[in-house]
PDB file of N, CA and C in Angstrom:
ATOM      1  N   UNK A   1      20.793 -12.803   6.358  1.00  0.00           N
ATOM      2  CA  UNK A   1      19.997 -11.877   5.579  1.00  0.00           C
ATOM      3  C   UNK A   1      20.486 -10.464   5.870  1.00  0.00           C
ATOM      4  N   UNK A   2      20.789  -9.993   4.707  1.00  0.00           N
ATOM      5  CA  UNK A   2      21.326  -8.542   4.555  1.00  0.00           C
ATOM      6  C   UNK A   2      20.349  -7.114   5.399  1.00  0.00           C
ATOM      7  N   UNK A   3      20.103  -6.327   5.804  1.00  0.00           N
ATOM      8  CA  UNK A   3      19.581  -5.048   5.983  1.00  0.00           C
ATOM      9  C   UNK A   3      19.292  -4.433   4.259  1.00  0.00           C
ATOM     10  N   UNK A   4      18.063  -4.128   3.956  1.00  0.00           N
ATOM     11  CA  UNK A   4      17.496  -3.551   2.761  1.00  0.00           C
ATOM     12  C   UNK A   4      18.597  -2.246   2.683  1.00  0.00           C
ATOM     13  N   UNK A   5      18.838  -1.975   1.609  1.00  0.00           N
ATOM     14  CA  UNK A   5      19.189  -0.917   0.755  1.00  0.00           C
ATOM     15  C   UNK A   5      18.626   0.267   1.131  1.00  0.00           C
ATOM     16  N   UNK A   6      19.174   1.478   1.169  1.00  0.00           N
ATOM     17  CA  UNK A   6      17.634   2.626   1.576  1.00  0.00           C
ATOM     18  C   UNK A   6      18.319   3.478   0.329  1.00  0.00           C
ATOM     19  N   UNK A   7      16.901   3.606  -0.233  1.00  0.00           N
ATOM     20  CA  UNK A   7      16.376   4.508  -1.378  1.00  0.00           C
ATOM     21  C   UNK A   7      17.088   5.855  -1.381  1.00  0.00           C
ATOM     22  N   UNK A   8      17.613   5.954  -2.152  1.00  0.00           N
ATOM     23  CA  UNK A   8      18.630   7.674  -2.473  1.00  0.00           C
ATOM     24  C   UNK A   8      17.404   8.590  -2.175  1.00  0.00           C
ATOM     25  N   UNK A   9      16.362   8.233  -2.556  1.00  0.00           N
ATOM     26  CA  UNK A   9      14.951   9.635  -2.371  1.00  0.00           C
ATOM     27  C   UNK A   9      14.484   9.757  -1.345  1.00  0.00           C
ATOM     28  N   UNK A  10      14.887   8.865  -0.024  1.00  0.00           N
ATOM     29  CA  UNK A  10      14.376   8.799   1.305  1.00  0.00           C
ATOM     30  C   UNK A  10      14.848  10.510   2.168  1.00  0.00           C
ATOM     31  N   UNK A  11      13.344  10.887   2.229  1.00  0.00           N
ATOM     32  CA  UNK A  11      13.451  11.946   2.813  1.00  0.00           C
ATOM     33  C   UNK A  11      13.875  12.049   4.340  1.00  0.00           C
ATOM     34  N   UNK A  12      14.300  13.153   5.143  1.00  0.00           N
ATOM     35  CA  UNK A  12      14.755  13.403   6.099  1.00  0.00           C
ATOM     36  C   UNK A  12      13.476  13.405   7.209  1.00  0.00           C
ATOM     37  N   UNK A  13      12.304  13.667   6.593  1.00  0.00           N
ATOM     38  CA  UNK A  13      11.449  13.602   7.379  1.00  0.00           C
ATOM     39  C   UNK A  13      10.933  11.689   8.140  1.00  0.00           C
ATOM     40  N   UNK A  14      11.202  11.359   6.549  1.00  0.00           N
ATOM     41  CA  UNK A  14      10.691   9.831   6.624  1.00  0.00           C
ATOM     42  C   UNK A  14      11.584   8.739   7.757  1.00  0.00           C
ATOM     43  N   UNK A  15      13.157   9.541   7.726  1.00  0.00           N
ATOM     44  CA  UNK A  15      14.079   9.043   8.472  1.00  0.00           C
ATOM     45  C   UNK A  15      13.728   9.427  10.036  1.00  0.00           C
ATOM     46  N   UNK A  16      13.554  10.556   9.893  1.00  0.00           N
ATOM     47  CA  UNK A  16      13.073  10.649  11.534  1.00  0.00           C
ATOM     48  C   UNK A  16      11.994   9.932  12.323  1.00  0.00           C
ATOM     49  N   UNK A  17      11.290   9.857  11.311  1.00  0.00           N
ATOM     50  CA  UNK A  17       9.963   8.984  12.148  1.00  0.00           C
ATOM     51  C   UNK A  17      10.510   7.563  12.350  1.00  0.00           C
ATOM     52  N   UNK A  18      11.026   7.292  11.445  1.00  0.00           N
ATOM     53  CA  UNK A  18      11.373   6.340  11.304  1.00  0.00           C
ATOM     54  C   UNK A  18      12.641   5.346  12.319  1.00  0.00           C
ATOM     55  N   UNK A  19      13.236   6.651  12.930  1.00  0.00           N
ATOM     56  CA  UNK A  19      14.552   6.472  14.110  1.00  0.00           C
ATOM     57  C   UNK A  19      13.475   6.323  15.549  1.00  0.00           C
ATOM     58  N   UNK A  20      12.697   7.445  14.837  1.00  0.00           N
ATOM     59  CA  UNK A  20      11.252   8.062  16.302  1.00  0.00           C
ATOM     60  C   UNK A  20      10.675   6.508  16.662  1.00  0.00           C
ATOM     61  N   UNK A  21       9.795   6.222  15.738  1.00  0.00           N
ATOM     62  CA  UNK A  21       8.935   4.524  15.977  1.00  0.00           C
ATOM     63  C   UNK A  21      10.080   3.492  16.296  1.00  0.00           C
ATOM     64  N   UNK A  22      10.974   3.388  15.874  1.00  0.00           N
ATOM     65  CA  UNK A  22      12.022   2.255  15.913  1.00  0.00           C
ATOM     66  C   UNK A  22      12.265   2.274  17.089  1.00  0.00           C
ATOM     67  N   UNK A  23      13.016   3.782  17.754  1.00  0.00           N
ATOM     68  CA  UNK A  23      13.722   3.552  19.466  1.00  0.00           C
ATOM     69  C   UNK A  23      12.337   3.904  20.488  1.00  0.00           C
ATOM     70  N   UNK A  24      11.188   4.149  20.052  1.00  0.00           N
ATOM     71  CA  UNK A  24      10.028   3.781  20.874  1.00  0.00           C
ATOM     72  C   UNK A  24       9.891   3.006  20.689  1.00  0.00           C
ATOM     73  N   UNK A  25      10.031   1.672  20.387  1.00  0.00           N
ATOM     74  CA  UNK A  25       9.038   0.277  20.064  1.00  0.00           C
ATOM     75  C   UNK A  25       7.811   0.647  19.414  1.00  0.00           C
ATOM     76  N   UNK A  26       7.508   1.594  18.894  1.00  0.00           N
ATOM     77  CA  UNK A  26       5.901   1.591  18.498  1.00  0.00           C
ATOM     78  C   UNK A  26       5.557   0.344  17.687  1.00  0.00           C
ATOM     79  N   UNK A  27       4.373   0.109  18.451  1.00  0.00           N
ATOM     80  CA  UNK A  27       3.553  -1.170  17.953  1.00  0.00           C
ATOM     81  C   UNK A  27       3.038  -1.384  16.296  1.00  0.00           C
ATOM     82  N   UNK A  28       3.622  -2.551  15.667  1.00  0.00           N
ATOM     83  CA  UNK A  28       3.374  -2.275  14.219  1.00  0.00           C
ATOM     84  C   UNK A  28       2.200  -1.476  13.674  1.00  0.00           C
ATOM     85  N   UNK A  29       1.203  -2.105  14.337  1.00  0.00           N
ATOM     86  CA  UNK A  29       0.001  -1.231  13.925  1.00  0.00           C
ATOM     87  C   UNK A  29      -0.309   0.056  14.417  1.00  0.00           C
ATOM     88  N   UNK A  30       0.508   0.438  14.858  1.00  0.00           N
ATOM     89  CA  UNK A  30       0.150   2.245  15.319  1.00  0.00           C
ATOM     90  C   UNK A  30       1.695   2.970  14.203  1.00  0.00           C
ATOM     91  N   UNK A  31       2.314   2.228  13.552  1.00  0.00           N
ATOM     92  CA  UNK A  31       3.775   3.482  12.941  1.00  0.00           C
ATOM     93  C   UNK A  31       2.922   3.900  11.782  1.00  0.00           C
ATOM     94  N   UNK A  32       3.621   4.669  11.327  1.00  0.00           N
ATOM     95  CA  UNK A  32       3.719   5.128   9.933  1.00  0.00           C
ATOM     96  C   UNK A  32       4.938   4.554   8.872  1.00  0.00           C
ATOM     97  N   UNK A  33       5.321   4.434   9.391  1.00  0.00           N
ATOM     98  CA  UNK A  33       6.990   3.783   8.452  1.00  0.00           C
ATOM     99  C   UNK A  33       7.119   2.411   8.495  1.00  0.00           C
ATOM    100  N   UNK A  34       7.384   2.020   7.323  1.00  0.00           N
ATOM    101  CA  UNK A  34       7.797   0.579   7.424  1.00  0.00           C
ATOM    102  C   UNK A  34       9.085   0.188   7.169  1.00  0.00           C
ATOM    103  N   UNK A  35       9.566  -0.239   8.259  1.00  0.00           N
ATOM    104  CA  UNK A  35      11.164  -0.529   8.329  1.00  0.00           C
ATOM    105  C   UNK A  35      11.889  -1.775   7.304  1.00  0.00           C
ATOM    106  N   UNK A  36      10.352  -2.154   6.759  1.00  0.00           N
ATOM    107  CA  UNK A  36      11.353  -4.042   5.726  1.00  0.00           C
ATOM    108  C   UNK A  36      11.220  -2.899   4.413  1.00  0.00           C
ATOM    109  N   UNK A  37       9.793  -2.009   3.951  1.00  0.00           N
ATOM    110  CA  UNK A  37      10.155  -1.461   2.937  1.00  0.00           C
ATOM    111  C   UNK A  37      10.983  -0.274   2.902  1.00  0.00           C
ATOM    112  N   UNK A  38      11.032   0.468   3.583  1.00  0.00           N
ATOM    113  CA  UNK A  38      11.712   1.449   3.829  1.00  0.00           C
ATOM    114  C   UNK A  38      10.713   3.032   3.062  1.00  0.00           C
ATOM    115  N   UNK A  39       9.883   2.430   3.298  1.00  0.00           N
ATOM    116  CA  UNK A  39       8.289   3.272   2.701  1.00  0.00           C
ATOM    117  C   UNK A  39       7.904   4.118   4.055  1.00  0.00           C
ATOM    118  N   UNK A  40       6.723   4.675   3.707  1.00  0.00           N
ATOM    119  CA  UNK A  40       5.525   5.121   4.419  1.00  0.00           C
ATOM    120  C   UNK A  40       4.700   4.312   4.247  1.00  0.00           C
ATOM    121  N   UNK A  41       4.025   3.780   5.472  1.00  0.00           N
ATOM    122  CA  UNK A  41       3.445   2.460   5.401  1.00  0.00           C
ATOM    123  C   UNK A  41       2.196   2.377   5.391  1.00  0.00           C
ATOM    124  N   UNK A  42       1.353   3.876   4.462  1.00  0.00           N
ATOM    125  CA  UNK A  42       0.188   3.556   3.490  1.00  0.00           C
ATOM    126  C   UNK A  42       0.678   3.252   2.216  1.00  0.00           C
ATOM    127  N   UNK A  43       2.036   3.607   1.554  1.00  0.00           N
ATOM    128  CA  UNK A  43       2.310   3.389   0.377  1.00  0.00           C
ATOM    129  C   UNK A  43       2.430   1.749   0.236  1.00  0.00           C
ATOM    130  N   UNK A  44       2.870   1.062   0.917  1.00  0.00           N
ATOM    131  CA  UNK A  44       3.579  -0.270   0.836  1.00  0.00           C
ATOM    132  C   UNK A  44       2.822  -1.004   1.746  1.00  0.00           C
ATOM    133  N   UNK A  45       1.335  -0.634   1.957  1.00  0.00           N
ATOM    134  CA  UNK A  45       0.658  -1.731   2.879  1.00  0.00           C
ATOM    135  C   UNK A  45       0.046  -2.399   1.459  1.00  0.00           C
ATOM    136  N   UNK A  46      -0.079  -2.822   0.555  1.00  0.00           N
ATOM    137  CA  UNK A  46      -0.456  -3.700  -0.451  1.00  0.00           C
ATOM    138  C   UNK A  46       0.525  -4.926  -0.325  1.00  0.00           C
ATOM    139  N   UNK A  47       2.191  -4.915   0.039  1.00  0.00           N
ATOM    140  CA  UNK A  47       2.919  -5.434   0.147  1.00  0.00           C
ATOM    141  C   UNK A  47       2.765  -6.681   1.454  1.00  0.00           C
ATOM    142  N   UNK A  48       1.993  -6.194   2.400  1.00  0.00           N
ATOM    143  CA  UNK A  48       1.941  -7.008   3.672  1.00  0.00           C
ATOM    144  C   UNK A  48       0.969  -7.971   3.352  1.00  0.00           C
ATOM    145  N   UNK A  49       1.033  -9.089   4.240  1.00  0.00           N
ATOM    146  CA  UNK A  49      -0.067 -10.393   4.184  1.00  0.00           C
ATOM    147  C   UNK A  49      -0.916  -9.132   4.951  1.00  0.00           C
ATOM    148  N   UNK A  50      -2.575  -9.573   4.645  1.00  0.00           N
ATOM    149  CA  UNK A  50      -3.297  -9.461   5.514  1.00  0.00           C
ATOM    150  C   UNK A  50      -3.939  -9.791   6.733  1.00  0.00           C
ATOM    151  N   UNK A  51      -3.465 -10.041   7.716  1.00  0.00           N
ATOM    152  CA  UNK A  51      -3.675 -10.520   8.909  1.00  0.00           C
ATOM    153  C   UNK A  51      -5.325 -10.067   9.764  1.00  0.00           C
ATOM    154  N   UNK A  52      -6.260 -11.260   9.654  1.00  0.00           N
ATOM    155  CA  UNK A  52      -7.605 -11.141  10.001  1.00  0.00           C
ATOM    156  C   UNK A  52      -7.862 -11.437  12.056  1.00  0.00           C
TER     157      UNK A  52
END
């Protein structure tokens, strides 16, 4: 399985957090970024199973 594509509109800000949460381990449920969509991960939490 390939690594997703990243979006030509991906901002510089979105990339940093995004390097930031990744080489901290931050715990899925505490990031902001989502690394499978390559979103901000209020935009693309419709996308996730819901886990109860």
């Amino acid at each position: 399985m390939s690594a997703p594509a990243m979006p030509a509109d991906v901002s510089d800000d979105f990339l940093l957090a995004l390097h930031r949460e990744e080489s901290r381990c931050t715990p899925v449920a505490e990031r902001s970024t989502c690394s499978e969509h390559l979103e901000w991960r209020d935009r693309c939490v419709g996308r996730h199973e819901v886990q109860s």
